[in-house]
C-alpha atoms as a PDB file:
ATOM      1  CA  UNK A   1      16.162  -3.318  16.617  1.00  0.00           C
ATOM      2  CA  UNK A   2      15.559  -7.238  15.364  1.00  0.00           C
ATOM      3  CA  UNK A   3      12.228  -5.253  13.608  1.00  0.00           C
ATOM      4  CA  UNK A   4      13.767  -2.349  12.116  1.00  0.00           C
ATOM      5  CA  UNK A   5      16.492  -4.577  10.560  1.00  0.00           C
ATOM      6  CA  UNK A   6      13.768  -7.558   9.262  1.00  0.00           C
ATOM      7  CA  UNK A   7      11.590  -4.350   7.485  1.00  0.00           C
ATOM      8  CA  UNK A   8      14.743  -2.749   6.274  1.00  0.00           C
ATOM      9  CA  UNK A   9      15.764  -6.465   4.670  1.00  0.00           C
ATOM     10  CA  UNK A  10      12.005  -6.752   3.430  1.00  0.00           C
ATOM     11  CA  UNK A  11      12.208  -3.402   1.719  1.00  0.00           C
ATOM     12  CA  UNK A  12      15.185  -4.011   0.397  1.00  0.00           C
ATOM     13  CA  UNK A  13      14.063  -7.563  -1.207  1.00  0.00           C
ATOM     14  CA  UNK A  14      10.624  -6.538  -2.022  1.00  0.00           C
ATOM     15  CA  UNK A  15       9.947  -4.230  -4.846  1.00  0.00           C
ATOM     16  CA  UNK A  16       6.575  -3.075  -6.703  1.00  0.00           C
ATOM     17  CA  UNK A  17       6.404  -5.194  -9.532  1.00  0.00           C
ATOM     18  CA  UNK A  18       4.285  -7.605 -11.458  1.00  0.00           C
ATOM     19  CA  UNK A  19       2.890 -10.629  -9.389  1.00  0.00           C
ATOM     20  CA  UNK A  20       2.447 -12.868 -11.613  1.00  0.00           C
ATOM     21  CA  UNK A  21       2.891 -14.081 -15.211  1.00  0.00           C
ATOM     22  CA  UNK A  22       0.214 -13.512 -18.036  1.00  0.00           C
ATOM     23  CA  UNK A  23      -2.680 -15.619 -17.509  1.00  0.00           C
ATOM     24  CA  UNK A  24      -2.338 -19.270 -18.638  1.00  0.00           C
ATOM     25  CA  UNK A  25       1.775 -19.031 -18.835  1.00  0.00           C
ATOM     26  CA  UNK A  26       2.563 -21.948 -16.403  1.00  0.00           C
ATOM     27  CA  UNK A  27       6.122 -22.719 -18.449  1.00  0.00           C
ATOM     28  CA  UNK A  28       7.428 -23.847 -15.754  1.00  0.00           C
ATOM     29  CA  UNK A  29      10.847 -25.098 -17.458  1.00  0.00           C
ATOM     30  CA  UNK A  30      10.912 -21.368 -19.241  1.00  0.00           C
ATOM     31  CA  UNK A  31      10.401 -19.800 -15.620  1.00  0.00           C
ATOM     32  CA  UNK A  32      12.902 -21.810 -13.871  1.00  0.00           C
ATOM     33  CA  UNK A  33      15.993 -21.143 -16.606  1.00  0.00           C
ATOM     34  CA  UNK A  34      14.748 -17.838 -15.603  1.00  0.00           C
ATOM     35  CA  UNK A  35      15.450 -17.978 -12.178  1.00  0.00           C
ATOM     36  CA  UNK A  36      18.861 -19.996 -12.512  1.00  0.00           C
ATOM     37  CA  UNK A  37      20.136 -16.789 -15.155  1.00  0.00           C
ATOM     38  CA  UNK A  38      18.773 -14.246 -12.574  1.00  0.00           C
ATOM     39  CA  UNK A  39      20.344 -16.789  -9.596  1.00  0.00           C
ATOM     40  CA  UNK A  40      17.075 -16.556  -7.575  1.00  0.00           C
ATOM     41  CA  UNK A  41      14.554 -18.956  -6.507  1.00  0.00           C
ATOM     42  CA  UNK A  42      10.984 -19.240  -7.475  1.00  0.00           C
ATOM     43  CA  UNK A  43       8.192 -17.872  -5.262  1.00  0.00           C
ATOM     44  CA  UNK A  44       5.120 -19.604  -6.408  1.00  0.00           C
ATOM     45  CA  UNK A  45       2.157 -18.308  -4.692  1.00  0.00           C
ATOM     46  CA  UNK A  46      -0.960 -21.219  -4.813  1.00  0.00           C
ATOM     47  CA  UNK A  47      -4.199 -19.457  -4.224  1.00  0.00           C
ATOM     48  CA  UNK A  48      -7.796 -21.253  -4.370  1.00  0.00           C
ATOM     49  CA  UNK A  49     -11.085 -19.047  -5.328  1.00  0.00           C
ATOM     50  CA  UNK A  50     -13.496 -17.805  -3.152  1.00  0.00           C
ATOM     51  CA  UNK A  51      -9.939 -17.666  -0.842  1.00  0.00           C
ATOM     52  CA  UNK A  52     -10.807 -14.916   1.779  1.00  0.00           C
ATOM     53  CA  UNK A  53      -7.136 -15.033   3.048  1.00  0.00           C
ATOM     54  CA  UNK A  54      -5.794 -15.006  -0.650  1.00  0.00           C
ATOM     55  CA  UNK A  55      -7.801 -11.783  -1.273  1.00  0.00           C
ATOM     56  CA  UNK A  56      -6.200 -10.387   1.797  1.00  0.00           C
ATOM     57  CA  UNK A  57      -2.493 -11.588   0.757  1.00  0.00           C
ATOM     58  CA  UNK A  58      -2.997  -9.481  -2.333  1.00  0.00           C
ATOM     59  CA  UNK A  59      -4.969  -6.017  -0.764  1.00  0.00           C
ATOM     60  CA  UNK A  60      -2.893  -5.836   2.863  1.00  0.00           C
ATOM     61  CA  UNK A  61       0.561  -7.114   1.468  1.00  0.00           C
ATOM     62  CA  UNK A  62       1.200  -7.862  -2.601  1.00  0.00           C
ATOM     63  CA  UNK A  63      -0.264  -4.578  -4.032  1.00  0.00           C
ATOM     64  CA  UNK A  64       0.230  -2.226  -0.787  1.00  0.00           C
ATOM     65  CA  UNK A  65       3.140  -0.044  -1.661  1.00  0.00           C
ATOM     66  CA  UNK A  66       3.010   0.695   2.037  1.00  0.00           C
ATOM     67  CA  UNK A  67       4.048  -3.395   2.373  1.00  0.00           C
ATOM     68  CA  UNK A  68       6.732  -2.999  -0.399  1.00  0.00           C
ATOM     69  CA  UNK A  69       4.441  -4.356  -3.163  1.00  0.00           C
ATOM     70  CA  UNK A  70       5.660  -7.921  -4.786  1.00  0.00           C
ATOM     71  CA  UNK A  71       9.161 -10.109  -3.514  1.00  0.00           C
ATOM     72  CA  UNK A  72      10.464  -9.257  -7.364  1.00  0.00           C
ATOM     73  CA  UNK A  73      13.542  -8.531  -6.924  1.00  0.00           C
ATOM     74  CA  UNK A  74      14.502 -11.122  -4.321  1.00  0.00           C
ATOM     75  CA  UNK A  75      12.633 -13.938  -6.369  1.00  0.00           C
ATOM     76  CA  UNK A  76      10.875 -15.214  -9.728  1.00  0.00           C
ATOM     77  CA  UNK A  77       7.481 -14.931  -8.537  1.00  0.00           C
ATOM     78  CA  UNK A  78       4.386 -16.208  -9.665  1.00  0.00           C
ATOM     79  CA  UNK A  79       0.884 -17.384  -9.142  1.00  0.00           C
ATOM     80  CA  UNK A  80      -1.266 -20.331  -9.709  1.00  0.00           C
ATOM     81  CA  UNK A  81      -4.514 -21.820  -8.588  1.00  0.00           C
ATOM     82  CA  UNK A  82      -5.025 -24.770  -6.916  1.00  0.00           C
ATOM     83  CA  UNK A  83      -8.540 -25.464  -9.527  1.00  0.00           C
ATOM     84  CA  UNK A  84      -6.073 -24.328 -12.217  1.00  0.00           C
ATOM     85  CA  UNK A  85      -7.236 -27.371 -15.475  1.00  0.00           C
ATOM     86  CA  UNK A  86      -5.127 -28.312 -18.153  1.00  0.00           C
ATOM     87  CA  UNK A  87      -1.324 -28.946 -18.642  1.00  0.00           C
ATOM     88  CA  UNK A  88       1.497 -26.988 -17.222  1.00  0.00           C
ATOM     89  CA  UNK A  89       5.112 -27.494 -18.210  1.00  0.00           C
ATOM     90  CA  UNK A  90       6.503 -28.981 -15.486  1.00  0.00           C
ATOM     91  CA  UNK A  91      10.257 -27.788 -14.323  1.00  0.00           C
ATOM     92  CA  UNK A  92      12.007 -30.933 -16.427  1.00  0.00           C
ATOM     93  CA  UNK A  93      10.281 -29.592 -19.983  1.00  0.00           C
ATOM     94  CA  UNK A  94       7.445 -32.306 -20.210  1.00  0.00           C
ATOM     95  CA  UNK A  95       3.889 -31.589 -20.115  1.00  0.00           C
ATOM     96  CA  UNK A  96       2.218 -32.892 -16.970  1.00  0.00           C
ATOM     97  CA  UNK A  97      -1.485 -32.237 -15.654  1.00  0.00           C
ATOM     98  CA  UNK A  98      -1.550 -29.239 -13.140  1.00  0.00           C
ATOM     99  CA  UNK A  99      -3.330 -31.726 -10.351  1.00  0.00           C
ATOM    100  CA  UNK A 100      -0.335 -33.699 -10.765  1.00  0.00           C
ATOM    101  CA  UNK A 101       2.278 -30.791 -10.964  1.00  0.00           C
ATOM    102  CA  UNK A 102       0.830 -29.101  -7.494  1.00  0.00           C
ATOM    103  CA  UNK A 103       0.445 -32.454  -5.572  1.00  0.00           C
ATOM    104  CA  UNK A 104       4.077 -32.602  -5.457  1.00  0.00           C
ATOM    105  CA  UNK A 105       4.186 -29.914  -3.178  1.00  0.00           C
ATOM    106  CA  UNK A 106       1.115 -31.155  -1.029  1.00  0.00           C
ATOM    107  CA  UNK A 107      -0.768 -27.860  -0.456  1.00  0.00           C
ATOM    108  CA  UNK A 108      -3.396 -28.140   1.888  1.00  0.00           C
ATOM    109  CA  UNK A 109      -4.544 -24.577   2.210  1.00  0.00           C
ATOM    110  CA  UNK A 110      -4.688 -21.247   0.425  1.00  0.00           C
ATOM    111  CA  UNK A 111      -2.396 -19.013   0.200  1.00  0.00           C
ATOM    112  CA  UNK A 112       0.560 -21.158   0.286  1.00  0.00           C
ATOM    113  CA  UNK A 113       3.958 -19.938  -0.785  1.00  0.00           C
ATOM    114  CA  UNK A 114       6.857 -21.686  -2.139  1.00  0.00           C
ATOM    115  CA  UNK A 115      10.079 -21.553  -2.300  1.00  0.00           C
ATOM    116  CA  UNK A 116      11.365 -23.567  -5.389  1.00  0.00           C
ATOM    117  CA  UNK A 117      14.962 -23.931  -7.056  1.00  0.00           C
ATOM    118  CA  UNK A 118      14.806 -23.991 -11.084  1.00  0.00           C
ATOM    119  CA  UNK A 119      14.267 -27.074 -10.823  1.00  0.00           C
ATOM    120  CA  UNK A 120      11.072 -27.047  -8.682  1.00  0.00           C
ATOM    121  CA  UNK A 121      12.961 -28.249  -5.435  1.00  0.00           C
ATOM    122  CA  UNK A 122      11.657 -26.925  -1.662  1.00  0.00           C
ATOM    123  CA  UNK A 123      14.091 -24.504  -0.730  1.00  0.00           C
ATOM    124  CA  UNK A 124      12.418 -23.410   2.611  1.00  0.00           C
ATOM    125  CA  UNK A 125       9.399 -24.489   4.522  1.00  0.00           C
ATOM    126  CA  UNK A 126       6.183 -23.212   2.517  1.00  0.00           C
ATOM    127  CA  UNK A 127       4.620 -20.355   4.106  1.00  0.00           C
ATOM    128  CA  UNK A 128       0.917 -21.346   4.415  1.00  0.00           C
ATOM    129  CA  UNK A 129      -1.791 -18.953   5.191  1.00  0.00           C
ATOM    130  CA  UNK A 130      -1.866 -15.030   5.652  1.00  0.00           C
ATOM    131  CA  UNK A 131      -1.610 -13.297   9.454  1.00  0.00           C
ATOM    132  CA  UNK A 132      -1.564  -9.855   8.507  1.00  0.00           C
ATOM    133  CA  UNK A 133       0.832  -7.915   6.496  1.00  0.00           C
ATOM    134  CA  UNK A 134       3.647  -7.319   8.845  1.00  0.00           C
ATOM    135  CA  UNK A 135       3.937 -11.247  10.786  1.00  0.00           C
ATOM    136  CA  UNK A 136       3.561 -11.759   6.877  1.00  0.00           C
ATOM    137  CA  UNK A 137       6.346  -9.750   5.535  1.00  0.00           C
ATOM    138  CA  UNK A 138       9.098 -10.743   8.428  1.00  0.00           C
ATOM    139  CA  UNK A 139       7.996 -14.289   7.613  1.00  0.00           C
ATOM    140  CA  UNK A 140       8.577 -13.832   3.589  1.00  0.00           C
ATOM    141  CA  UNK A 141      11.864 -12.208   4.813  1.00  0.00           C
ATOM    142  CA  UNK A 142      13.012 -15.046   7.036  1.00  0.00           C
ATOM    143  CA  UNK A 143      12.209 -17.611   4.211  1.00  0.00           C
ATOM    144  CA  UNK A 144      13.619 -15.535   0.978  1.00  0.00           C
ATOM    145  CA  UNK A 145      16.658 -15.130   2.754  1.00  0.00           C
ATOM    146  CA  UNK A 146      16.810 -19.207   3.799  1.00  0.00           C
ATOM    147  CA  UNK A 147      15.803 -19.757   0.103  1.00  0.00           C
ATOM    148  CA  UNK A 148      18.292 -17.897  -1.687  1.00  0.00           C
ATOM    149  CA  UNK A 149      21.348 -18.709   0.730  1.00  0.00           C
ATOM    150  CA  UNK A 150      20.288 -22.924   0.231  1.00  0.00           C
ATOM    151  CA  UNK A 151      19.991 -21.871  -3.707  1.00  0.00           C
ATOM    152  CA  UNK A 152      23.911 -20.456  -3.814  1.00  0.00           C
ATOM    153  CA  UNK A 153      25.212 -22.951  -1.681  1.00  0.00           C
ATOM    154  CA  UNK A 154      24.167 -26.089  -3.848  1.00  0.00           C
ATOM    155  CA  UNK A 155      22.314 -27.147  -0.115  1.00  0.00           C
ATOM    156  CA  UNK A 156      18.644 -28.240   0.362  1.00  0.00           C
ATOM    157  CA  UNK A 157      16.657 -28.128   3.628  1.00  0.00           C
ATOM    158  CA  UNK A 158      15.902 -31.402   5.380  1.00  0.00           C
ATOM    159  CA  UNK A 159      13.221 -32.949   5.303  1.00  0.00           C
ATOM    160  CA  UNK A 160      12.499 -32.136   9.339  1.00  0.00           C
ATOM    161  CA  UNK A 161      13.337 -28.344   8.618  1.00  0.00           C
ATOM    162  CA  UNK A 162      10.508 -28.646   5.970  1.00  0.00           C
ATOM    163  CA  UNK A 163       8.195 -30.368   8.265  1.00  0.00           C
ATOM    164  CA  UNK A 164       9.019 -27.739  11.029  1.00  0.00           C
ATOM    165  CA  UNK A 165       8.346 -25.014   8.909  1.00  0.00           C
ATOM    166  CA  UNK A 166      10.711 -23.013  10.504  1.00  0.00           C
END
């Protein structure tokens, strides 16, 4: 029953949709008044290349229909790299080195998912790694749903629900 209601609250969240934004649009401030107009947190996917488990988030979960295709209606989602050069715009409007930007968020392995207010604040415990499209998708569902209810209530996880990942 506990299954049935988790992939019935994944479908329902999870749309086909675009993934990410067009290449090289890391507006970060533009993406986050985004999310605060829409009410929705940002889902910001960090892949790495030559990422086995990245290439398997996509095929098995992101573009399967059969998986519900892309989180785009429950979240602003989007994608980076961690060997992404340059300048992004960080969440506050200034231009900041992309290094710099994804430290923050100390990503230690790829995939890692995010869940960010608009104003690039943890929401819920990152979801690190890929286990196969449905642990994957009840995960994503368990997190979303954390993420958006800590988004409308003004409230942020601790730091030990962060660290718990839970």
């Amino acid at each position: 029953m506990l299954y049935r209601f988790t992939l019935i609250l994944l479908l329902a969240l999870v749309a086909p949709g675009t993934m990410v934004a067009a290449e090289g649009d890391y507006d970060w401030a533009r993406i986050g008044a985004e999310a605060r107009e829409r009410g929705q947190p940002v889902a910001l996917l960090v892949t790495g290349p030559d990422c086995g488990y990245c290439e398997r988030l996509h095929r098995e979960f992101l573009d399967n229909p059969a998986s519900g295709g892309t989180l785009a209606n429950g979240a602003i989602i989007r994608e980076i790299s961690r060997d992404t050069g340059g300048k992004v715009t960080d969440f506050d409007g200034e231009r900041i080195r992309t290094r710099l930007f994804l430290a923050r968020y100390e990503i230690f392995a790829t995939p890692t998912l995010l869940f960010l207010s608009p104003e690039g604040k943890l929401l819920a415990p990152a979801l690190v790694g890929f286990n196969g499209p449905q642990a994957y998708g009840e995960l994503v569902a368990t997190r979303l749903a954390h993420a958006s209810q800590n988004l409308a209530s003004g409230d942020r996880p601790s730091q030990a629900m962060l660290a718990s990942g839970k």
